[in-house]
N, C-alpha and C. Protein backbone atom coordinates (compact mmCIF):
# COMPACT_ATOMS: atom_id res chain seq x y z
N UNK A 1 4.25 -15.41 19.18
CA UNK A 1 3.57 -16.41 18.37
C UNK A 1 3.28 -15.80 17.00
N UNK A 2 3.60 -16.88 15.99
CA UNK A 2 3.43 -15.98 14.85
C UNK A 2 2.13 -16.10 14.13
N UNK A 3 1.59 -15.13 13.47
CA UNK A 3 -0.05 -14.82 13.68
C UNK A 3 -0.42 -16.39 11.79
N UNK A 4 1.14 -16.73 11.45
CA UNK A 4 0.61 -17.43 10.13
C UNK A 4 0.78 -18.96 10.32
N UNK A 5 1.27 -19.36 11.54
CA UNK A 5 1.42 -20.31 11.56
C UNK A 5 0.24 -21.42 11.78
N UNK A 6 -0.31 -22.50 11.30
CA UNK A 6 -1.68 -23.64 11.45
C UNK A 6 -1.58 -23.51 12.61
N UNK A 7 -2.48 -23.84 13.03
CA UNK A 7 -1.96 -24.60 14.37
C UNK A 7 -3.49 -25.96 14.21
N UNK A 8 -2.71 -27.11 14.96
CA UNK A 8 -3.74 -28.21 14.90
C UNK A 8 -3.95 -28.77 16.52
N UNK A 9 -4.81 -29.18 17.31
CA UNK A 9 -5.31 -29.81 18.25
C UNK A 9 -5.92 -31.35 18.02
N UNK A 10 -5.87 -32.11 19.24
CA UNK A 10 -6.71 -32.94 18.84
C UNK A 10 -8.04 -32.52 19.66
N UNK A 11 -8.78 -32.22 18.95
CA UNK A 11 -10.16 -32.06 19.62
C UNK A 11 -11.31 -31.27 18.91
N UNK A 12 -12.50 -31.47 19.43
CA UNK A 12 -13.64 -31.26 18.53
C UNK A 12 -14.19 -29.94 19.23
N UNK A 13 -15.03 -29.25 18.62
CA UNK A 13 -15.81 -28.40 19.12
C UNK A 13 -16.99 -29.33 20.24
N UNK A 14 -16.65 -27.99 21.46
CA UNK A 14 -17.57 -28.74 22.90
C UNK A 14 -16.61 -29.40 23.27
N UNK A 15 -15.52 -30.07 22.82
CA UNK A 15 -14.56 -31.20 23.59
C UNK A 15 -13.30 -30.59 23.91
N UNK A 16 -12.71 -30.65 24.84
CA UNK A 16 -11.61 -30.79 25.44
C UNK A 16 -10.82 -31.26 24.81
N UNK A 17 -9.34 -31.23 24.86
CA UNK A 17 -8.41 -31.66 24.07
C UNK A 17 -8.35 -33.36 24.49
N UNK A 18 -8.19 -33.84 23.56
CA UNK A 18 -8.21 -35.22 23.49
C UNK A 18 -7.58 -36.01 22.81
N UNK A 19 -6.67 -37.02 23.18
CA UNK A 19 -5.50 -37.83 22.28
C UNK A 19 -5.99 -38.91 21.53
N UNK A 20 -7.50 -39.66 21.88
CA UNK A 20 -7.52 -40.19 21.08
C UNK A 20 -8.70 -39.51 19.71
N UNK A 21 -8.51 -38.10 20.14
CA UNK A 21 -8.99 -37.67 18.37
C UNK A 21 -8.05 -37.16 17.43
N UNK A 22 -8.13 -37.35 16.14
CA UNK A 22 -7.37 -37.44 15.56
C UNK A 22 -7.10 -35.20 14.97
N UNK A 23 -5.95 -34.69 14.90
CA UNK A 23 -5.61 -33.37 14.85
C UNK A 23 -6.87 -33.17 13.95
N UNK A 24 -6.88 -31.57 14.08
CA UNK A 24 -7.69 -30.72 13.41
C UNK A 24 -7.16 -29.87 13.22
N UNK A 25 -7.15 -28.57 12.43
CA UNK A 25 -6.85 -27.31 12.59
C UNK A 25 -8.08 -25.99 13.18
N UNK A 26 -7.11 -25.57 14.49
CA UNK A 26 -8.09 -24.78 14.94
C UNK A 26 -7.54 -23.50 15.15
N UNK A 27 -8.39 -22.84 16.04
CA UNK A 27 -8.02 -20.50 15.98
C UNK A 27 -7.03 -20.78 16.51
N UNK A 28 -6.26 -19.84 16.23
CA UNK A 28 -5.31 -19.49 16.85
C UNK A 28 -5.50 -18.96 18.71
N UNK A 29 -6.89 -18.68 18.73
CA UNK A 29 -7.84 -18.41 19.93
C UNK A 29 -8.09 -19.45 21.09
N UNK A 30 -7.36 -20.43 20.61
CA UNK A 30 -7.68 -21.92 21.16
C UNK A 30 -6.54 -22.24 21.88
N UNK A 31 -6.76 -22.48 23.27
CA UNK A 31 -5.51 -22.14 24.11
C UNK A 31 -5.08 -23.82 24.24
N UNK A 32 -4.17 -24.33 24.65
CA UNK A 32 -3.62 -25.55 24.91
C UNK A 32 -4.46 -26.28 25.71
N UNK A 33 -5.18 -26.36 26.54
CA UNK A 33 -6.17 -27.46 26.97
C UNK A 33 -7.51 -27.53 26.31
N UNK A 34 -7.14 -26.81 24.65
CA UNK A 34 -8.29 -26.97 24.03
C UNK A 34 -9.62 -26.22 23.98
N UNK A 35 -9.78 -25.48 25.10
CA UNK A 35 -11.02 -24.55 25.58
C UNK A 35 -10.53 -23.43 24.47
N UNK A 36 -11.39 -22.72 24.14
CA UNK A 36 -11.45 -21.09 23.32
C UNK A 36 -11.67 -19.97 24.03
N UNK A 37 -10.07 -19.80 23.71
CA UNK A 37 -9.92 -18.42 24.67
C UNK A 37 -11.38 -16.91 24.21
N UNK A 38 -11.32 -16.53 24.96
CA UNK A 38 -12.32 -15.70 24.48
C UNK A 38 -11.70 -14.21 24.78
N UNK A 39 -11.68 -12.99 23.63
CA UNK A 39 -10.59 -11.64 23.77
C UNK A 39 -11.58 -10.81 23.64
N UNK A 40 -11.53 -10.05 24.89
CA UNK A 40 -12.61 -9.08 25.26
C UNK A 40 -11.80 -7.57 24.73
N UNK A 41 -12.74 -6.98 23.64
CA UNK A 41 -11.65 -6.04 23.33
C UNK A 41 -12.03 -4.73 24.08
N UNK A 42 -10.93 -3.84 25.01
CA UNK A 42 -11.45 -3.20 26.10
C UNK A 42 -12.55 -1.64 25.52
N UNK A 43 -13.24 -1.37 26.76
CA UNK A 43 -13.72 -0.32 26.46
C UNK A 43 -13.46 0.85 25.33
N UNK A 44 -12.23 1.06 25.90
CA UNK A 44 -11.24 2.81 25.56
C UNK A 44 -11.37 2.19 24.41
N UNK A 45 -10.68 1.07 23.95
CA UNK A 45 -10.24 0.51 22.75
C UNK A 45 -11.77 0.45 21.53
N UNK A 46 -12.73 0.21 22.11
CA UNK A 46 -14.06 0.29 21.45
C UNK A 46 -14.44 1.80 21.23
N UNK A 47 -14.22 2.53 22.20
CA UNK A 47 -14.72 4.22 21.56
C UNK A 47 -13.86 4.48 20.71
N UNK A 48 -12.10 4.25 20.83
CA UNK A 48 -11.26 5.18 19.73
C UNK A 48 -11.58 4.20 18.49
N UNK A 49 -11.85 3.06 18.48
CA UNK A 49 -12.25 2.50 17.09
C UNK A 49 -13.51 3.08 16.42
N UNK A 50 -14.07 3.40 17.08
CA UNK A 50 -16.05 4.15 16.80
C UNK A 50 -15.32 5.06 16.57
N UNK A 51 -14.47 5.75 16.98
CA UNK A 51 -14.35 7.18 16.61
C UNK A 51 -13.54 7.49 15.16
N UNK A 52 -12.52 6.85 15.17
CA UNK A 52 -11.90 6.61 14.05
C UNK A 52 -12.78 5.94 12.36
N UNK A 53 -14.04 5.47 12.64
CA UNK A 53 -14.85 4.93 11.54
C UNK A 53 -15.85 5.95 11.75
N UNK A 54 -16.05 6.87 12.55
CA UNK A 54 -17.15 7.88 12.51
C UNK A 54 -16.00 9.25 11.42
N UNK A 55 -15.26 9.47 11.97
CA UNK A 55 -14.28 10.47 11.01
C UNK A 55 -13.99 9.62 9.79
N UNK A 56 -14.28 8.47 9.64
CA UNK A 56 -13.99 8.12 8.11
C UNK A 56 -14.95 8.45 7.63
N UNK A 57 -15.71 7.81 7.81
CA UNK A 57 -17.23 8.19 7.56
C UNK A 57 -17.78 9.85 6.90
N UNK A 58 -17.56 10.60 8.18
CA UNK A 58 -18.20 11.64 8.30
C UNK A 58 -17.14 12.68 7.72
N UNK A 59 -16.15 12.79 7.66
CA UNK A 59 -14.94 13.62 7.32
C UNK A 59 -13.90 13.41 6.11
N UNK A 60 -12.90 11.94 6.41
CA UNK A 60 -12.57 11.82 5.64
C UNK A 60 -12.89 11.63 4.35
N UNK A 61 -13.86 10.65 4.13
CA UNK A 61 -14.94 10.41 2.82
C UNK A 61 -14.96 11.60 2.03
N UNK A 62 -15.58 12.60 2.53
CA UNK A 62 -16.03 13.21 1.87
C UNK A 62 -14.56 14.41 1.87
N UNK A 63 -14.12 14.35 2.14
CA UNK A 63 -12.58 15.04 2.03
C UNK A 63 -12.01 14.37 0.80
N UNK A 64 -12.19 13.03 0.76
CA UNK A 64 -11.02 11.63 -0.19
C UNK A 64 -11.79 12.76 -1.45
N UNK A 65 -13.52 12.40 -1.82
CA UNK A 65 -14.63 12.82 -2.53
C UNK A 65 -13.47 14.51 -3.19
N UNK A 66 -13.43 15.36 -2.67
CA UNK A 66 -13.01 16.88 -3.11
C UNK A 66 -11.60 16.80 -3.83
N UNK A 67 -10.88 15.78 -2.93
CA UNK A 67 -9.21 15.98 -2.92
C UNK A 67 -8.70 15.09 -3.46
N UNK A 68 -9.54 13.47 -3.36
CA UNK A 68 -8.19 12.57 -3.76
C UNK A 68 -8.51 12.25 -5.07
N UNK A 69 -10.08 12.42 -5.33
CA UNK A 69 -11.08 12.23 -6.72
C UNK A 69 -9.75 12.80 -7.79
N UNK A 70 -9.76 14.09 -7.68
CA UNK A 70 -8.64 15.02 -9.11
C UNK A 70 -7.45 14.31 -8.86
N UNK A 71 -6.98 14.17 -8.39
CA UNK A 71 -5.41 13.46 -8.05
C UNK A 71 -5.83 12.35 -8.96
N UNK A 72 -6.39 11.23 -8.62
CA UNK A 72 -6.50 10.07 -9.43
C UNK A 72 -7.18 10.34 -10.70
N UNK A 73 -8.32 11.30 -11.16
CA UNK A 73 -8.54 11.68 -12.41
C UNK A 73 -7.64 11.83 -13.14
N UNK A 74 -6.82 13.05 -12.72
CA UNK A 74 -5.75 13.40 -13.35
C UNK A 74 -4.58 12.26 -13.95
N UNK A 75 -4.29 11.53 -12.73
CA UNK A 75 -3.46 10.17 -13.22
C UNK A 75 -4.33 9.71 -14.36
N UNK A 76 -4.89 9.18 -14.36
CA UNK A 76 -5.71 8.23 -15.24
C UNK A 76 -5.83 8.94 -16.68
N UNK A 77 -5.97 10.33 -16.69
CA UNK A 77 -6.26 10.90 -17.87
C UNK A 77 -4.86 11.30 -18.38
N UNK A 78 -3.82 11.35 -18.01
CA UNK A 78 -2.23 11.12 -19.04
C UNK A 78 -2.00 9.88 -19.39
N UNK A 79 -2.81 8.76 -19.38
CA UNK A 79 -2.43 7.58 -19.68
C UNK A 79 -3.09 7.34 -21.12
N UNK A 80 -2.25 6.84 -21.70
CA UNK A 80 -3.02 6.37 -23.15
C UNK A 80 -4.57 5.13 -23.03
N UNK A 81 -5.17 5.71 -23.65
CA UNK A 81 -6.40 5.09 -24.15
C UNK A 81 -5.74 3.48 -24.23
N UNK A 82 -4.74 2.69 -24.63
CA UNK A 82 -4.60 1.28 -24.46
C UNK A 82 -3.63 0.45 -23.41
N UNK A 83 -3.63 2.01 -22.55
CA UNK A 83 -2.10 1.45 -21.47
C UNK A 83 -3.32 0.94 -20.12
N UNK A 84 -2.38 0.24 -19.42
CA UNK A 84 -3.85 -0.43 -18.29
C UNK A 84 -4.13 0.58 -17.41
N UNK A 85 -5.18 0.03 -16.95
CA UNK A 85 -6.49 1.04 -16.40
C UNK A 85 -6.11 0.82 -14.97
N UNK A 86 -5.37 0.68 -14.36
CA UNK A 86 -4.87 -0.12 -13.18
C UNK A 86 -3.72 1.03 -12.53
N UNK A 87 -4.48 0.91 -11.01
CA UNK A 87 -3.73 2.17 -10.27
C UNK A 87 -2.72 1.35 -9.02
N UNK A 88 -1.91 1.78 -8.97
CA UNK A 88 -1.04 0.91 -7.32
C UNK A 88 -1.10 1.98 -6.30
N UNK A 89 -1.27 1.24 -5.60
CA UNK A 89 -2.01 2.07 -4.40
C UNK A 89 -1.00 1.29 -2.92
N UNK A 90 -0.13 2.84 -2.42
CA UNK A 90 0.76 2.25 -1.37
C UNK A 90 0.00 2.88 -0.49
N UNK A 91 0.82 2.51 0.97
CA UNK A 91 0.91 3.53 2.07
C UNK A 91 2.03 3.52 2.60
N UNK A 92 2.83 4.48 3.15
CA UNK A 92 3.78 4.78 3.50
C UNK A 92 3.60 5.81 5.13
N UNK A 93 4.78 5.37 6.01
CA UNK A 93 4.51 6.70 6.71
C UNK A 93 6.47 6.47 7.28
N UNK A 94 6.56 8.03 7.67
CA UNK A 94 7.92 8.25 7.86
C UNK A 94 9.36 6.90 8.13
N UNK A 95 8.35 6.16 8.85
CA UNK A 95 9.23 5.68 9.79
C UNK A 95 9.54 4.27 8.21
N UNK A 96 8.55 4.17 7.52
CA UNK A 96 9.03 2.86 6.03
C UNK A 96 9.06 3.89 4.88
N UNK A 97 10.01 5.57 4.87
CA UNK A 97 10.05 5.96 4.16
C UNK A 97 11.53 5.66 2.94
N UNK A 98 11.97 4.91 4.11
CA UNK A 98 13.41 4.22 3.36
C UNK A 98 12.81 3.29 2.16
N UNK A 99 12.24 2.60 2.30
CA UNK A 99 11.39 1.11 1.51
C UNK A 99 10.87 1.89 0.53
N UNK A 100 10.23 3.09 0.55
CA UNK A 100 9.22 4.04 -0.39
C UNK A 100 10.48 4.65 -1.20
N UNK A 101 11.86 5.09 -0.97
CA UNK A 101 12.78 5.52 -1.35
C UNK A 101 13.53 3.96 -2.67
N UNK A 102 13.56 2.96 -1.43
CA UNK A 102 14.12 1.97 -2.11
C UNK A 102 13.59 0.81 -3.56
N UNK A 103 11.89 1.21 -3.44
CA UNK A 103 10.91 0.85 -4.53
C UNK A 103 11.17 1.96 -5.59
N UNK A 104 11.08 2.92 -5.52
CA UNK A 104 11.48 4.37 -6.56
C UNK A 104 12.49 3.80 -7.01
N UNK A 105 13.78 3.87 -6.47
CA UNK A 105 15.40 3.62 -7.26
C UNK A 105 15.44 2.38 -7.73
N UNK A 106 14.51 1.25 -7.69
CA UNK A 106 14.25 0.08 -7.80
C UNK A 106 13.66 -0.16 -9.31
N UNK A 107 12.77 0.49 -9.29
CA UNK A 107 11.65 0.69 -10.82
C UNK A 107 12.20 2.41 -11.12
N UNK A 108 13.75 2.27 -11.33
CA UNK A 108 13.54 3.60 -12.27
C UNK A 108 13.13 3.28 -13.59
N UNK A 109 13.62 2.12 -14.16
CA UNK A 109 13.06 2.28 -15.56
C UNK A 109 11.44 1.86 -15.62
N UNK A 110 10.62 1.83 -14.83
CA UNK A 110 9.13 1.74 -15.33
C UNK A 110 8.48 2.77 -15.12
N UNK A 111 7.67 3.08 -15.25
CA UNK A 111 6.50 4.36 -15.28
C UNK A 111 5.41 4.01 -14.11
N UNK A 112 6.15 5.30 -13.40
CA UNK A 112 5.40 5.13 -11.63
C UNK A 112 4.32 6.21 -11.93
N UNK A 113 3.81 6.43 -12.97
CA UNK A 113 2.76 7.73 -13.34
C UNK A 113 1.28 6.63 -12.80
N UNK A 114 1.10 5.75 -12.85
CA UNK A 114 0.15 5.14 -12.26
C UNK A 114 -0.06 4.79 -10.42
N UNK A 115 1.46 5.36 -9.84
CA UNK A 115 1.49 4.73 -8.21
C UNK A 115 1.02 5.97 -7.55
N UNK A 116 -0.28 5.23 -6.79
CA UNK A 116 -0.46 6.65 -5.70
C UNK A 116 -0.21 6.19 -4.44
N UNK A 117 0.74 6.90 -3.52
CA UNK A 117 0.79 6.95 -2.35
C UNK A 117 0.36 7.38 -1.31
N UNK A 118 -0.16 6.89 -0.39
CA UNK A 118 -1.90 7.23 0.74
C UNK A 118 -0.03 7.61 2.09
N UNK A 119 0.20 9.31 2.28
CA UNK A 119 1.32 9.87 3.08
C UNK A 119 0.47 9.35 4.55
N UNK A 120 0.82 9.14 5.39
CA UNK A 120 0.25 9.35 6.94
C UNK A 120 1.10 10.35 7.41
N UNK A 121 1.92 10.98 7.05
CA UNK A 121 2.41 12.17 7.73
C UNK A 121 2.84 13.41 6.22
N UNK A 122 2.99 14.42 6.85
CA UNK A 122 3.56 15.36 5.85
C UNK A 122 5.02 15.56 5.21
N UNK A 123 5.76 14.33 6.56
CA UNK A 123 7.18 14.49 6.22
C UNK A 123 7.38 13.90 4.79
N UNK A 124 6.36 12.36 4.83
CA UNK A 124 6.82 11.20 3.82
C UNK A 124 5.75 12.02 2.60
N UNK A 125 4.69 12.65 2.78
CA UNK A 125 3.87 13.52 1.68
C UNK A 125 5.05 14.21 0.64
N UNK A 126 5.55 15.15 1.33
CA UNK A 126 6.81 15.87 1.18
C UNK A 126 8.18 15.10 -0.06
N UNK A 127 8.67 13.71 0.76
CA UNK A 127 9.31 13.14 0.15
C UNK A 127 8.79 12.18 -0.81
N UNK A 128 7.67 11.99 -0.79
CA UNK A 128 6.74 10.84 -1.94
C UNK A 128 6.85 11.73 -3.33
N UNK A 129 6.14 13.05 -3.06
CA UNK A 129 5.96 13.94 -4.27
C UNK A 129 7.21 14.56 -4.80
N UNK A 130 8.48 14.46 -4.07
CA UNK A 130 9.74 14.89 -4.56
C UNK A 130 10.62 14.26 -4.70
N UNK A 131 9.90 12.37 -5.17
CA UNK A 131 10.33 11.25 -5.90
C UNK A 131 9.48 11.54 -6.87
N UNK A 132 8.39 12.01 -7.20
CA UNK A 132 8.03 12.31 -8.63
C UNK A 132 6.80 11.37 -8.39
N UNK A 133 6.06 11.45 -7.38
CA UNK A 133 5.16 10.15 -6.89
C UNK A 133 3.81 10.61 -6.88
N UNK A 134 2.99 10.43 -7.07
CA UNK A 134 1.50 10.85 -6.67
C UNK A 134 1.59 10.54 -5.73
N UNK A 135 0.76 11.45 -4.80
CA UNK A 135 0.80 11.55 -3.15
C UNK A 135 -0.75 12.20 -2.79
N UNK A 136 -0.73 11.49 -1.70
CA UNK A 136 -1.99 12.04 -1.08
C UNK A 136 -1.95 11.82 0.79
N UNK A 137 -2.40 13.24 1.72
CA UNK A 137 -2.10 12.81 2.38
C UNK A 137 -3.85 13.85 3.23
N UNK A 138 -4.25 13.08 4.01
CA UNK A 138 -5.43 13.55 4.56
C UNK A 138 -5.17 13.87 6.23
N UNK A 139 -5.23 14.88 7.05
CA UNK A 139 -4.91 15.01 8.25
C UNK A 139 -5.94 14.39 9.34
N UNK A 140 -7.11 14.53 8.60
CA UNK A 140 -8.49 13.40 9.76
C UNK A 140 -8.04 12.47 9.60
N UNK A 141 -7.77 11.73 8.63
CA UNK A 141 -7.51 10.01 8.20
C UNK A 141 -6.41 9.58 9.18
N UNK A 142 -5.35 10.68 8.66
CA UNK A 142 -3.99 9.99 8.95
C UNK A 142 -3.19 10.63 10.15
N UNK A 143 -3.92 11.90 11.04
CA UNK A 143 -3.03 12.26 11.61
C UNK A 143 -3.02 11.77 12.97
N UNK A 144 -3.40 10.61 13.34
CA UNK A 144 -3.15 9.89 14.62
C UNK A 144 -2.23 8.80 14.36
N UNK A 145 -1.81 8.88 13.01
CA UNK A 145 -1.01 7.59 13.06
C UNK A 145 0.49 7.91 13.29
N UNK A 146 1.39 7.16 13.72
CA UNK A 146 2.64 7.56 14.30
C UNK A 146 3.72 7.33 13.13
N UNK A 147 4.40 8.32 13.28
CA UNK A 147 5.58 8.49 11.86
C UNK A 147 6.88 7.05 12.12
N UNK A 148 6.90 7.00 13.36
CA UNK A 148 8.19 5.84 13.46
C UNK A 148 7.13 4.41 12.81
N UNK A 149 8.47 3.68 12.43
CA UNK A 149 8.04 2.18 11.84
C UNK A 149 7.52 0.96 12.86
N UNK A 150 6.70 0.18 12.53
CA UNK A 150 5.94 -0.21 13.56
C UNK A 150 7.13 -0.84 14.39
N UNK A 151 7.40 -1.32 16.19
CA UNK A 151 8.04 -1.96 16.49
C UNK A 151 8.02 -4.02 16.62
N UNK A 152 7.02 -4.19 16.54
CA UNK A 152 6.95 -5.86 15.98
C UNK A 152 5.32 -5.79 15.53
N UNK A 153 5.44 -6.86 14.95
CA UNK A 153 3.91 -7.63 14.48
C UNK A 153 3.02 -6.91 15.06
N UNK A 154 1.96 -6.56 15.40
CA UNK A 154 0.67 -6.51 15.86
C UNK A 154 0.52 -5.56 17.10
N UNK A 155 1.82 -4.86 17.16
CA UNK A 155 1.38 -3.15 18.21
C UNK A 155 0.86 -2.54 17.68
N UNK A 156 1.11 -1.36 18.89
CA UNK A 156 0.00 -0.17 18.31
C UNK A 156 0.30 0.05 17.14
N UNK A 157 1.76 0.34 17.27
CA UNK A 157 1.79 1.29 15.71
C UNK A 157 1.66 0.52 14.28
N UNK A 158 1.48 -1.20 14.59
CA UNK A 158 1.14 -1.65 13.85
C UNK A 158 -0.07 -1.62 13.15
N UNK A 159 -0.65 -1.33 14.31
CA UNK A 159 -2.49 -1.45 14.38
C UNK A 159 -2.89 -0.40 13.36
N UNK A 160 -2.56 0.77 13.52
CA UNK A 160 -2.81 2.20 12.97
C UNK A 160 -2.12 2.10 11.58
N UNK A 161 -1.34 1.40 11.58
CA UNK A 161 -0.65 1.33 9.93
C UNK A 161 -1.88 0.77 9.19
N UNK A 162 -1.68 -0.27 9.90
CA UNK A 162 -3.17 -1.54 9.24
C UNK A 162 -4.16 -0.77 8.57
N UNK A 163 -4.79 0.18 9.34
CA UNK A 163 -6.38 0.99 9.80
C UNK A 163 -6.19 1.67 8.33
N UNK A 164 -4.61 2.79 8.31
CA UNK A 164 -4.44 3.30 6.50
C UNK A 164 -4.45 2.77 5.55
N UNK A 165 -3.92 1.65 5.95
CA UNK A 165 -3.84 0.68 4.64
C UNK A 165 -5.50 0.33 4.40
N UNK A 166 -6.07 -0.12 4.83
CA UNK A 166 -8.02 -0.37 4.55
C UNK A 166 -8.39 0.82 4.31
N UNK A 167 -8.04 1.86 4.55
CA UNK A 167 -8.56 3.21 4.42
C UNK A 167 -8.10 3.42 2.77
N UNK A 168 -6.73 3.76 2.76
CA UNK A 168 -6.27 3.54 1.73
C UNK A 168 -6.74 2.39 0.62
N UNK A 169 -6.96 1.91 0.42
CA UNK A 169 -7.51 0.94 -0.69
C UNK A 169 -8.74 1.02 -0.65
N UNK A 170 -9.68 1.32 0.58
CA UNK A 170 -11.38 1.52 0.41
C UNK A 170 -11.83 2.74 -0.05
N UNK A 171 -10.57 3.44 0.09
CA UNK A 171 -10.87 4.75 -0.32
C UNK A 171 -10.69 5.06 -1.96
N UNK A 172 -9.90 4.03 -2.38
CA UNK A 172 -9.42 4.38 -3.41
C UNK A 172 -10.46 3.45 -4.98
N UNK A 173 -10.82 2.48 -4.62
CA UNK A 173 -12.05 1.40 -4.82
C UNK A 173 -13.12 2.73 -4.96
N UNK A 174 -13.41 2.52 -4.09
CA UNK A 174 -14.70 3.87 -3.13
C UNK A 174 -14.78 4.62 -4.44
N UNK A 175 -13.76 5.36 -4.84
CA UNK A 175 -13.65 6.62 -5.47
C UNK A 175 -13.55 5.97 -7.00
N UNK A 176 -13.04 5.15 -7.38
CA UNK A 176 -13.10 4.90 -8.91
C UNK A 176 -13.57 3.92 -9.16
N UNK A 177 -13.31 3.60 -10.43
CA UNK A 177 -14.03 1.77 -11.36
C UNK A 177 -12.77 1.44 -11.81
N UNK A 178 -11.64 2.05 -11.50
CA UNK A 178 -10.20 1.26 -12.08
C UNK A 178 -9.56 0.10 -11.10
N UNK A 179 -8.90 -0.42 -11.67
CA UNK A 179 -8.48 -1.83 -11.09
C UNK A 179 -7.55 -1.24 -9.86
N UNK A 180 -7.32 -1.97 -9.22
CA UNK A 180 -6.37 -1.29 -8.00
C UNK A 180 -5.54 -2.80 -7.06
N UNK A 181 -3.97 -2.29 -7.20
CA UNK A 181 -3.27 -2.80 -6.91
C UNK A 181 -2.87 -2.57 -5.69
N UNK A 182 -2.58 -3.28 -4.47
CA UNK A 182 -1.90 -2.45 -3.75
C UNK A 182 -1.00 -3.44 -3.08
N UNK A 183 0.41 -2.61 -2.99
CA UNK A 183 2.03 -3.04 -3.30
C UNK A 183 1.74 -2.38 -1.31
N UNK A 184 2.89 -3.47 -1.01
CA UNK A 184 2.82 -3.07 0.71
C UNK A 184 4.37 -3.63 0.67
């Protein structure tokens, strides 16, 4: 099921699906006889999420704070006083390092001195910075996330892409007052 599609019912909140009400649009949570499914998200799944926002929190933050602060200073301060103040902000990890390859050869003629790339592994760290890329890659943040490309919509390894990408852009917000783009 695809997570963009409307979906409409006939029926009201408290009511059962019903033909003579006229469609609505409702959750996607809303199962065919109209009742709302309800998604219990499991235990395990509740600690490694606590755990993963406690190391943002407690680790990465203040890691982004030492490490990613000069990286983006530095960008910002080769830029001319009237060129925009505006940073692009990817994420990449091994497995969409082709796409990170194919955006580079894509915009050779523009000036990627403003793109920073949030690595989830050291392989794509490696190859980001030897496209000539600002790179940043944090091992608390990013090293549970898996280097292959996600396999459909909304798996794991989708999930964990997701988690960098919010990391990546909150982190990057977080840390400056410049405008921030972020290209996916």
């Amino acid at each position: 099921e695809s997570q963009h599609i409307l979906r409409y019912m006939r029926n009201r909140r408290g009511i059962r699906a019903n033909l003579s009400l006229p469609f609505q649009q409702v959750a996607r949570t809303r199962i065919s006889d109209g009742t709302q499914e309800i998604i219990e998200i499991p235990p395990k799944l509740q600690e490694e999420s606590w755990k993963h926002i406690n190391q943002y929190f407690s680790i990465a933050l203040p890691n982004a704070k030492e490490n990613l602060k000069p990286i983006i200073h530095k960008m910002m301060q080769q830029q001319p006083e009237s060129a925009n103040r505006a940073l692009v902000v990817m994420t990449c990890n091994f497995g969409q390092v082709e796409l990170l390859i194919n955006f580079v050869c894509t915009a050779q003629t523009m000036d990627l001195s403003q793109v920073l790339v949030f690595c989830t592994d050291k392989d794509t760290l490696q190859i980001a910075r030897g496209l000539g890329l600002n790179a940043y890659y944090d091992e608390v943040l990013f090293g549970d996330v898996p280097t292959e490309a996600a396999g459909a919509y909304g798996d794991d390894t989708f999930a964990q892409i997701m988690w960098a990408k919010i990391a990546s852009v909150h982190l990057t917000i977080f840390l400056t007052d410049y405008d921030v783009l972020f290209q996916d």
